[in-house]
Protein backbone atom coordinates (compact mmCIF):
# COMPACT_ATOMS: atom_id res chain seq x y z
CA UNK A 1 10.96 -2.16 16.01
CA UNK A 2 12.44 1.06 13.97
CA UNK A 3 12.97 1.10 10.37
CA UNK A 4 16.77 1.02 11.46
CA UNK A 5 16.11 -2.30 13.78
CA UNK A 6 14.52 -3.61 11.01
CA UNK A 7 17.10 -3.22 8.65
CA UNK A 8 20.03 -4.29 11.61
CA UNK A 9 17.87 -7.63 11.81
CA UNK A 10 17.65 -8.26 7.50
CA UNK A 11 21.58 -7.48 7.52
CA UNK A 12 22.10 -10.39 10.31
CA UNK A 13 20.08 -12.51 8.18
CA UNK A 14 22.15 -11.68 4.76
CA UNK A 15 18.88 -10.43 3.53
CA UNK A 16 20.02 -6.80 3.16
CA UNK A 17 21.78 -5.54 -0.03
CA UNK A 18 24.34 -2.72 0.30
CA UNK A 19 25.20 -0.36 -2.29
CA UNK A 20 28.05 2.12 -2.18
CA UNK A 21 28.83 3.33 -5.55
CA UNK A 22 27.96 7.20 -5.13
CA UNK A 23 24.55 7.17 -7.44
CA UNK A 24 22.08 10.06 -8.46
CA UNK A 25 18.89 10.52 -7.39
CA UNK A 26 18.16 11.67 -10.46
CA UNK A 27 17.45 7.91 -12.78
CA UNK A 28 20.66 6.16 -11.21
CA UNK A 29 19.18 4.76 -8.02
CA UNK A 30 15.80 3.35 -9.54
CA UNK A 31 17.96 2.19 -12.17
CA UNK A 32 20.33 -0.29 -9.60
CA UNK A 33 17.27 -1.57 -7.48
CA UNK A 34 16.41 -5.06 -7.98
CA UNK A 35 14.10 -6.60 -5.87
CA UNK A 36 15.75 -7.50 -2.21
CA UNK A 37 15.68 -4.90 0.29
CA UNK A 38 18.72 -2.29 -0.61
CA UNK A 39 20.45 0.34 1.30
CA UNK A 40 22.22 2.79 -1.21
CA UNK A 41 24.76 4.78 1.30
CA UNK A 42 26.04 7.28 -1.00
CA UNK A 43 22.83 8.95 -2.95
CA UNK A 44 24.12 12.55 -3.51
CA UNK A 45 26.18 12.22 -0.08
CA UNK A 46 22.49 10.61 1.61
CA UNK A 47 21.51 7.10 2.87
CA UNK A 48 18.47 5.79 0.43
CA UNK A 49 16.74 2.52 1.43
CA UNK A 50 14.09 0.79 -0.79
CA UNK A 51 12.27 -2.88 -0.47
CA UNK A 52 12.34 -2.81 3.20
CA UNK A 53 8.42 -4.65 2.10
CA UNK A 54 9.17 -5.74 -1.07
CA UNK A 55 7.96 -9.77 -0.79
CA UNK A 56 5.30 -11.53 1.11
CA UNK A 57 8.14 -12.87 3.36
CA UNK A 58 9.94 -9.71 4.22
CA UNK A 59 6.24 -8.10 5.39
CA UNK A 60 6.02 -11.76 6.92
CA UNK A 61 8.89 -11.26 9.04
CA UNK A 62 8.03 -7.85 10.19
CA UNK A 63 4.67 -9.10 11.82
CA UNK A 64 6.78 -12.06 13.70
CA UNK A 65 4.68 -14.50 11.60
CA UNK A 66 5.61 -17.23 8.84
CA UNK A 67 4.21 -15.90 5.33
CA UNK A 68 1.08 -18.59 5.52
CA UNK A 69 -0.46 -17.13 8.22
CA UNK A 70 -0.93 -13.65 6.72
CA UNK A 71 -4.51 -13.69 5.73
CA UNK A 72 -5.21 -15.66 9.35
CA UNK A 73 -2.82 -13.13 10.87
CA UNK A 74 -4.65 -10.11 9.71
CA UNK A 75 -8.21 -10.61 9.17
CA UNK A 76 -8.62 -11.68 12.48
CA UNK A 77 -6.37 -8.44 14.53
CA UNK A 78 -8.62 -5.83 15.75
CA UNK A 79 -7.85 -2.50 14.63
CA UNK A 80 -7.51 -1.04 18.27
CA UNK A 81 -3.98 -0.53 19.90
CA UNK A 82 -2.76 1.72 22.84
CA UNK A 83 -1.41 4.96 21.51
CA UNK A 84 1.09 6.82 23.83
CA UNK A 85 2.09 10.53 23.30
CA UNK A 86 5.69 11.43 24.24
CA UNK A 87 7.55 14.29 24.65
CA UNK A 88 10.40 13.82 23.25
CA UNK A 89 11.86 11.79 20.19
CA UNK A 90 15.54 10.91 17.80
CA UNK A 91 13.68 12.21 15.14
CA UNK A 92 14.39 15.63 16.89
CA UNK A 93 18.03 15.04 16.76
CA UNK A 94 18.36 18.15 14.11
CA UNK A 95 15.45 20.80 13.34
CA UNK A 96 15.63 23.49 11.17
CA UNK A 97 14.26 25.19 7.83
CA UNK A 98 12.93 22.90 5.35
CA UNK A 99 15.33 22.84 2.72
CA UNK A 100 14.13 19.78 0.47
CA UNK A 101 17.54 20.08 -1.39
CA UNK A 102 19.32 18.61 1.36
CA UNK A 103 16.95 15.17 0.85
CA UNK A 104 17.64 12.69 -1.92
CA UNK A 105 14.64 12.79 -3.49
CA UNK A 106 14.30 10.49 -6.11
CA UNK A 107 13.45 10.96 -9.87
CA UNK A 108 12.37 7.67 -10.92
CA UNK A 109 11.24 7.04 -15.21
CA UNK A 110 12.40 10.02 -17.55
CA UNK A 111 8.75 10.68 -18.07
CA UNK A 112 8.29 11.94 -14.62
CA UNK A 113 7.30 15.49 -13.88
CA UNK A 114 9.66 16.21 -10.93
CA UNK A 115 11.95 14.39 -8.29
CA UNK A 116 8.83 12.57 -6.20
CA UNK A 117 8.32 11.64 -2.56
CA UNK A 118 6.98 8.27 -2.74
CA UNK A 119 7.20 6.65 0.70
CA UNK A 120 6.18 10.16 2.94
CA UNK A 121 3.01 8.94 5.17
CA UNK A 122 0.88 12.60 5.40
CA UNK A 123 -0.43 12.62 8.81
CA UNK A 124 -3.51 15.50 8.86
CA UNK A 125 -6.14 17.09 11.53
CA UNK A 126 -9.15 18.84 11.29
CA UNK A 127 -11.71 19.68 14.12
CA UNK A 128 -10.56 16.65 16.09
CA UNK A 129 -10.59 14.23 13.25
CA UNK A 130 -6.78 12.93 12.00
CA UNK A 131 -5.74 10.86 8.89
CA UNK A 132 -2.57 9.13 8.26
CA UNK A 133 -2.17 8.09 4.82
CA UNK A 134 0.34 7.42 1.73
CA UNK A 135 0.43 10.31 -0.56
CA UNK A 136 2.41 10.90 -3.83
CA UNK A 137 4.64 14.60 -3.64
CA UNK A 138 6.01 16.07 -6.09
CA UNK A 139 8.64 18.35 -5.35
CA UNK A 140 7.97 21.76 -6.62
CA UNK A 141 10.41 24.35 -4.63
CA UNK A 142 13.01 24.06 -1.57
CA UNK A 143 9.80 24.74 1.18
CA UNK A 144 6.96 23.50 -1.62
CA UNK A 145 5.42 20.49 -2.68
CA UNK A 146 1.85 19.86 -4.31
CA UNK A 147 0.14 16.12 -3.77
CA UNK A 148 -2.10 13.72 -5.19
CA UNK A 149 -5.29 14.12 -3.19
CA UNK A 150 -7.57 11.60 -4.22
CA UNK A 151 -10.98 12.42 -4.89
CA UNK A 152 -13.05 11.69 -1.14
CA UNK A 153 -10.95 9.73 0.77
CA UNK A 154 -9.83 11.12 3.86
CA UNK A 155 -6.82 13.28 3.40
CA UNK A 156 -8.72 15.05 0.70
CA UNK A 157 -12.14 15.34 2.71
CA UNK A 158 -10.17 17.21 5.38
CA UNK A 159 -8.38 19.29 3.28
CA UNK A 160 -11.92 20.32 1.49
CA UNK A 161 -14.23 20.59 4.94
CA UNK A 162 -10.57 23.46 5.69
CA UNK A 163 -11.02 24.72 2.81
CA UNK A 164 -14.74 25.76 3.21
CA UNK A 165 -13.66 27.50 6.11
CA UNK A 166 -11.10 29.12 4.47
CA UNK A 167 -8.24 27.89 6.61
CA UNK A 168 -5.24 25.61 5.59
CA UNK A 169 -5.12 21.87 6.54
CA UNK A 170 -2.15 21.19 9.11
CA UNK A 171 -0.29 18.43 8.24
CA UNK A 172 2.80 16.55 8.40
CA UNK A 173 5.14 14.65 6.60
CA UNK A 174 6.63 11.32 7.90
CA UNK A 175 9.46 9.57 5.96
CA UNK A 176 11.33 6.59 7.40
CA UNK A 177 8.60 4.89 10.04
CA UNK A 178 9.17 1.30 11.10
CA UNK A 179 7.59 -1.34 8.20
CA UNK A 180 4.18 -2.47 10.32
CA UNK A 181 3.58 1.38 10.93
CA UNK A 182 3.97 1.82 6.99
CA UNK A 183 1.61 -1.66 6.42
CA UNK A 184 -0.83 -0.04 8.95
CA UNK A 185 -1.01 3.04 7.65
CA UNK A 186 -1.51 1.70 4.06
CA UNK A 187 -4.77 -0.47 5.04
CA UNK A 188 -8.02 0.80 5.24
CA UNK A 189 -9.46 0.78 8.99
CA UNK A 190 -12.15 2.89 11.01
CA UNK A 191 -11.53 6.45 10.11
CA UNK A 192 -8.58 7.91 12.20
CA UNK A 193 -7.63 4.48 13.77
CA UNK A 194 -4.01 3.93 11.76
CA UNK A 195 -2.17 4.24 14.34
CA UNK A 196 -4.45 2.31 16.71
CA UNK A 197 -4.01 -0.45 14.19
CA UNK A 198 -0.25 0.00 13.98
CA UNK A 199 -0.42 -1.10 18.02
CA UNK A 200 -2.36 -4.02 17.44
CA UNK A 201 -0.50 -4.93 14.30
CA UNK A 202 2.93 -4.78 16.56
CA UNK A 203 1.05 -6.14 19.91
CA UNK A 204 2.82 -3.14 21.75
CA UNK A 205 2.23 0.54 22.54
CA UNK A 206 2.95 2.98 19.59
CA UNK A 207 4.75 6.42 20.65
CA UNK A 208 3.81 9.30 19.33
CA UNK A 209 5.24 13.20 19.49
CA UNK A 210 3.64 16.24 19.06
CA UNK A 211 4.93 18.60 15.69
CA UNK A 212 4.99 22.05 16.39
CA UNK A 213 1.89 22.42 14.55
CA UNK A 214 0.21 20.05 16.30
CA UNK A 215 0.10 17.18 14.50
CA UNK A 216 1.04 14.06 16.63
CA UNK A 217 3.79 11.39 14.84
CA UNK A 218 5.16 8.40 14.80
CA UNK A 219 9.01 8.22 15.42
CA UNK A 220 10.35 8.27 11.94
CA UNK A 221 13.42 9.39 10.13
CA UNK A 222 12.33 12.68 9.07
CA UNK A 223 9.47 15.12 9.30
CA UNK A 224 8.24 17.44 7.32
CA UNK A 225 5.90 19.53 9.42
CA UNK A 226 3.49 22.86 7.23
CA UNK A 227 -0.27 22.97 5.71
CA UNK A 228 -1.85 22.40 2.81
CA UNK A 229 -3.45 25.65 1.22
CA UNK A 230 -6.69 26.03 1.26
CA UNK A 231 -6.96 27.61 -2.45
CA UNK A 232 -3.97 27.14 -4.38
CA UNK A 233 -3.24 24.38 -7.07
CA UNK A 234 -0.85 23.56 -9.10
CA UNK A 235 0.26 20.82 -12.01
CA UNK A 236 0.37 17.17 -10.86
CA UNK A 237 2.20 14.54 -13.07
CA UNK A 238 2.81 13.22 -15.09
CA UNK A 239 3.81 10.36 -12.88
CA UNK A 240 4.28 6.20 -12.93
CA UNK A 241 1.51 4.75 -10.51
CA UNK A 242 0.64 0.95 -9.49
CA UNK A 243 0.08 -0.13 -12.87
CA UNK A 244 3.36 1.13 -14.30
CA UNK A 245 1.83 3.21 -16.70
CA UNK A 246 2.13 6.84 -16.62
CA UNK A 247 -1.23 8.95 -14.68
CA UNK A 248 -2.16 12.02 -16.06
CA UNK A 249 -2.04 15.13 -14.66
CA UNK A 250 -4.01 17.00 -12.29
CA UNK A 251 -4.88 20.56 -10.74
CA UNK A 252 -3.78 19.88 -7.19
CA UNK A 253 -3.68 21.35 -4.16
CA UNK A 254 0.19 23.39 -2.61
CA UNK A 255 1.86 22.23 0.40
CA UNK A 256 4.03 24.84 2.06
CA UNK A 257 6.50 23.55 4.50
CA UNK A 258 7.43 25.59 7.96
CA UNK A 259 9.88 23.06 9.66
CA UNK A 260 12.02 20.14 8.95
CA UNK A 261 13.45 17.60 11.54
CA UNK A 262 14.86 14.25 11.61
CA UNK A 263 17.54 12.33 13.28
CA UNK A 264 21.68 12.42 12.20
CA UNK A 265 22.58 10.70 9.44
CA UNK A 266 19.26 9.99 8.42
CA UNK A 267 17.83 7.23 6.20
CA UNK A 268 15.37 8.15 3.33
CA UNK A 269 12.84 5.66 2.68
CA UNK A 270 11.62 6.09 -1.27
CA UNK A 271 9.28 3.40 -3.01
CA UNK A 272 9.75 2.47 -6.37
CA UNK A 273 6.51 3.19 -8.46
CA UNK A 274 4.93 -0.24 -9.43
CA UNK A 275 7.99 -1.71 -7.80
CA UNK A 276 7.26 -4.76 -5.30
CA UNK A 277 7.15 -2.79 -2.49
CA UNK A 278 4.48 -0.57 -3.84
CA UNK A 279 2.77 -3.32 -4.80
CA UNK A 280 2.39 -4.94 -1.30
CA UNK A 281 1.52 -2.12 0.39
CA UNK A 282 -1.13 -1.22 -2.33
CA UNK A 283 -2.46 -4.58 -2.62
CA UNK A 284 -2.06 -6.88 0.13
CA UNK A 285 -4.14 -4.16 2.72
CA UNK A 286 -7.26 -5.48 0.80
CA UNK A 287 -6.82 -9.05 1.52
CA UNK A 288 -7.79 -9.20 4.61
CA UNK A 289 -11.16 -6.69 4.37
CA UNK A 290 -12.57 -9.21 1.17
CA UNK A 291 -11.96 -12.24 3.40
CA UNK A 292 -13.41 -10.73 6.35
CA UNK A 293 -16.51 -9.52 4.04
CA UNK A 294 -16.53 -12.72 2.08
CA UNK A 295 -16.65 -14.56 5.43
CA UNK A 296 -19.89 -13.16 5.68
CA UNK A 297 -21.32 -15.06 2.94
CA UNK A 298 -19.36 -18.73 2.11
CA UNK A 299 -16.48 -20.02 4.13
CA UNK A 300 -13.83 -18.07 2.83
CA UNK A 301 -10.21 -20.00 2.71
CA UNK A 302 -7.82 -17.39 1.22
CA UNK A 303 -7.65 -14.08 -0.95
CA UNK A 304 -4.46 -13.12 -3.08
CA UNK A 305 -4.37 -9.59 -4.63
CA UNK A 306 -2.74 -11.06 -8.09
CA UNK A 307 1.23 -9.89 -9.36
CA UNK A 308 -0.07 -9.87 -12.91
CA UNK A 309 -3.24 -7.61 -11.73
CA UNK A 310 -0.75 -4.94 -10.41
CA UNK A 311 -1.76 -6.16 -6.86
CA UNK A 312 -4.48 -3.88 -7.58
CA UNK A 313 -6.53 -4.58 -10.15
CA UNK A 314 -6.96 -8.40 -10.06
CA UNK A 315 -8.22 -10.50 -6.89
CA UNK A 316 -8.25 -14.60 -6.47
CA UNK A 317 -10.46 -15.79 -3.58
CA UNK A 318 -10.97 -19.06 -2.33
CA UNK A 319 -13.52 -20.71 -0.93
CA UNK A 320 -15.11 -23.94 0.32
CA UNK A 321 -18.21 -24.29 -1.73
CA UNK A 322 -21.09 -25.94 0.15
CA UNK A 323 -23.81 -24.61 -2.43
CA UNK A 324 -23.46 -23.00 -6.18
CA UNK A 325 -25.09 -20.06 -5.12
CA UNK A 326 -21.92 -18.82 -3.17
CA UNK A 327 -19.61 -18.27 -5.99
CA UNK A 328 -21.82 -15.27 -7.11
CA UNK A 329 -22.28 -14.23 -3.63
CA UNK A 330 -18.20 -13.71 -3.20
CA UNK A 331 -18.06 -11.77 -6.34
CA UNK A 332 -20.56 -9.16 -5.19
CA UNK A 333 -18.26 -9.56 -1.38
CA UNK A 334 -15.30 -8.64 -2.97
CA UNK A 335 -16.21 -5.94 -4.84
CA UNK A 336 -18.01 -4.65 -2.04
CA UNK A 337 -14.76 -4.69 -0.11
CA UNK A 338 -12.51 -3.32 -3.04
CA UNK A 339 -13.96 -1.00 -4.93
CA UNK A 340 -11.22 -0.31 -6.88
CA UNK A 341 -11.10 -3.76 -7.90
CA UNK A 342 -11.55 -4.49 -11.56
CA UNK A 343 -11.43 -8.46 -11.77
CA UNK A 344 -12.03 -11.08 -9.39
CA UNK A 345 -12.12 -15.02 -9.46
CA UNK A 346 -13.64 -17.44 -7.22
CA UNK A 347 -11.67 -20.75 -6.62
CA UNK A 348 -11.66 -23.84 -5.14
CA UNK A 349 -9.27 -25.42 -2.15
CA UNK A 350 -7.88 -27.55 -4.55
CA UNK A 351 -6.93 -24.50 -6.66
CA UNK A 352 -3.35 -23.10 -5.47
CA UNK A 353 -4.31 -19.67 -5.44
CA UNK A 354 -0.48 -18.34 -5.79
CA UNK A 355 -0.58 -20.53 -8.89
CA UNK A 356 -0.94 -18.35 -11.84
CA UNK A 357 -1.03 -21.89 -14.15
CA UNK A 358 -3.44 -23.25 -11.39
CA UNK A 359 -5.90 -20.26 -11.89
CA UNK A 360 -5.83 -20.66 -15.24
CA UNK A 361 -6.63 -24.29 -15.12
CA UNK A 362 -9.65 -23.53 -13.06
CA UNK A 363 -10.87 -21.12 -15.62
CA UNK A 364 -9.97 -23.71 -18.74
CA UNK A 365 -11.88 -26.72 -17.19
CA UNK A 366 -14.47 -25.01 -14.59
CA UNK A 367 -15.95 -21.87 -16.36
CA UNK A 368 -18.56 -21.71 -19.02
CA UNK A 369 -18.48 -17.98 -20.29
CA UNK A 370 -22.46 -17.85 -21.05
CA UNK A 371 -22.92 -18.91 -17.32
CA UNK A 372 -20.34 -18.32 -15.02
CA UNK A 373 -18.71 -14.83 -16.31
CA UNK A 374 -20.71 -11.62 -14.66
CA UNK A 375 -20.27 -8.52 -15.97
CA UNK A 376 -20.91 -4.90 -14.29
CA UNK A 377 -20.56 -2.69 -16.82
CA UNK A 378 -20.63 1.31 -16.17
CA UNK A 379 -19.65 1.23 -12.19
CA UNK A 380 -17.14 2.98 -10.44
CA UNK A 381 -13.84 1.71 -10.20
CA UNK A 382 -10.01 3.15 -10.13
CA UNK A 383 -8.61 6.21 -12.19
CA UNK A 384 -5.11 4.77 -11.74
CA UNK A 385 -6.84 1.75 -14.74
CA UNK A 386 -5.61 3.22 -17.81
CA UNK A 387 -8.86 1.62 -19.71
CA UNK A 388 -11.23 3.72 -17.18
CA UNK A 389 -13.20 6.47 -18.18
CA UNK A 390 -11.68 8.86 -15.28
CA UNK A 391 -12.35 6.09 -12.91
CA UNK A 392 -15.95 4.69 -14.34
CA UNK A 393 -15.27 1.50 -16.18
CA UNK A 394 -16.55 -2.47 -16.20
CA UNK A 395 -15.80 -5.05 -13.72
CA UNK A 396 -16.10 -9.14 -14.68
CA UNK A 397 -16.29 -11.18 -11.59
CA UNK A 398 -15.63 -15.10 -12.94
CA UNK A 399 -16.76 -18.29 -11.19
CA UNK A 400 -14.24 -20.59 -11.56
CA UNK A 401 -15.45 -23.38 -8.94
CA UNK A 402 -16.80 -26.53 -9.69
CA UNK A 403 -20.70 -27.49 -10.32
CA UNK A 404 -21.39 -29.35 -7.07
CA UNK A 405 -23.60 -31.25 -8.72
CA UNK A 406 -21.31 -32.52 -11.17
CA UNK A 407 -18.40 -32.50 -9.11
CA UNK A 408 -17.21 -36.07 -10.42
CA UNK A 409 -16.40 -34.04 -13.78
CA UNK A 410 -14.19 -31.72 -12.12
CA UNK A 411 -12.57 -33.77 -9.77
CA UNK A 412 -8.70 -33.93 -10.75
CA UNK A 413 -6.70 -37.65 -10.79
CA UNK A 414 -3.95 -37.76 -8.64
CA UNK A 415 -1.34 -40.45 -9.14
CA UNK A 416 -1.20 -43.46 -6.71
CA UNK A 417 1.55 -43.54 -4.40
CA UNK A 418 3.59 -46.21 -4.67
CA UNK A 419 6.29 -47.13 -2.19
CA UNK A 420 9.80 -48.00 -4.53
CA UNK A 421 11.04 -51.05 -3.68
């Protein structure tokens, strides 16, 4: 399914919000977006849609699966789909000089640096080896943009292994792809696998073209097609990331642009920093590689990256507990999985684990701080946690499961049920 079936199917449903006030890009459309999935059709003269992901349910319905299943759903699909490479594609419909004017990219807080691509999936290849991943852009000319390159993952190993050659990276830009593409892309699988993923995800053959530089996409919206220099860097930031503070900024690397395509009348896909969407494609990728890597250890139930913890930051896993031994054992799982986790608590299956109150009741009546709090001081964690020493910082891991061998303490009363006469 395209990102326009998908929206065609959440307008049936009365799921998809229309907006037709002409807006800015500039403040006025981050401003008017709530929550639900919105199409603004007059940004600037250009069709803006945000929240196609924004919810548990709405990535629910683009698997085909009821929102319970998710963590069943995706720990257990293998990351290898059939990939098919096509000649031709809509996104075609219109090529020409990039001209980034003629997109509504959006300028989100007033203490942003620039109007920011937020949603563009950068799709690289070096010696064989391609990435697909989520990249902030900030726009910094008509044919120029510089990104966010973090620090040895994969976009940023290719660009470096170019750049020791002295060559640029070829890459390019996707902006608009159908949502399980987008939730593929934005999980962590065997090193260029995304779009074998994306197949399995959708349980049906992916198509991909061929750029003119040849890099090999997804049917999108609109591509971007150029390189990333070798040498050059600019300013990056300041800009809002996942925790909705501001990240600092950076010396990164140029991107000039050599083509532009995409289809008529096309629809630009931006993210709202820290918004919902953001947040489930940040956090809810990691679910399913802690359970799989807590399965290794205890009989994992469930995992929930946390709203409060940015989706990011804070992780609640559930298990069944057969010894007390296995509490400590998830911890060191889950960081293992997540390294950019800060905080993670173990529960038990009575614990409703999209309960904020219910967490907290574990912790109030199941953890004794001397004893069941473990702290990692000095480790490596996420530069996007404002408390971090650029990215080194502590992590607390908290057992808040029951002593098996006082489980009678711990044991909660439930009401007799009474039939009303």
């Amino acid at each position: 399914m395209s990102l326009r079936g998908f929206l065609e199917q959440l307008k049936a449903e009365g799921k998809l919000k229309e907006v037709t006030k002409n807006l800015s890009p500039v403040f006025e459309v981050s401003a008017s977006v709530g929550k639900e999935p919105t199409l603004f059709t007059n940004v600037a003269g250009s069709k803006v849609v945000m929240n196609i992901l924004g919810s548990r349910e709405l990535l629910a319905e683009a698997l085909g699966i009821s929102p319970e299943k998710i963590i069943e759903f995706l720990s257990s699909c293998p990351t290898e789909g059939d990939v098919k490479l096509v000649k031709d594609s809509p996104t075609k419909e219109i090529t020409g000089k990039p001209d980034l004017t003629k997109l509504p990219i959006l300028t989100h807080f007033e203490g942003d640096g620039a109007p920011y691509i937020t949603a563009g999936v950068v799709v690289s290849e070096y010696e064989g080896i391609m990435n697909a991943s989520i990249h902030r852009l900030r726009v910094i000319g008509k044919d120029k943009l510089t990104a966010r390159l973090v620090e040895f993952r994969h976009t940023y190993n290719l660009h470096k292994k170019a750049a020791e050659h002295g060559k640029p990276l070829p890459i390019a830009i996707v902006i608009g792809i159908d949502p399980v593409t987008l939730f593929a892309i934005s999980t962590r699988v065997p090193e260029g696998k995304e779009f074998n993923y994306a197949s399995a995800l959708k349980g049906e053959t992916i198509e991909l073209f061929e750029c003119k530089n040849g890099i090999k996409v997804p049917h999108a919206e609109i591509v971007l097609e150029g390189y990333i220099h070798p040498t050059e860097l600019v300013d990056e930031g300041p800009f809002v990331d996942i925790s909705g503070t501001y990240d600092i900024i950076r010396r990164q690397p140029v991107i000039y642009l050599t083509n532009m395509m995409h289809r008529r009348d096309p629809i630009y896909h931006a993210l709202l920093p820290a918004g919902s969407e953001h947040n489930i494609l940040m956090g809810i990728p990691y679910e399913p590689l802690i359970f799989n890597e807590v399965k290794k250890v205890a009989d994992v139930k469930n995992v929930v990256m946390t709203p409060g913890g940015c989706y990011y930051f804070h992780a609640a896993v559930q298990i069944h507990k057969t010894n007390d031994d296995e509490a400590k054992k998830a911890i060191d799982a889950t960081f293992a999985a997540h390294k950019s986790l800060k905080h993670v608590i173990i529960l038990d299956e009575d614990i409703n684990i999209l309960d904020p109150n219910d967490i907290e009741f574990a912790i109030a009546t199941r953890v004794k701080g001397d004893e069941d709090v473990y702290i990692y001081p000095n480790v490596r964690g996420s530069t996007l946690d404002p408390r971090s020493d650029n990215g080194i910082g502590t992590k607390i891991g908290i057992d808040a499961t029951m002593d098996l061998s006082k489980k009678w303490k711990f044991e909660r009363a439930r009401r007799p049920q009474i039939k009303r006469l």
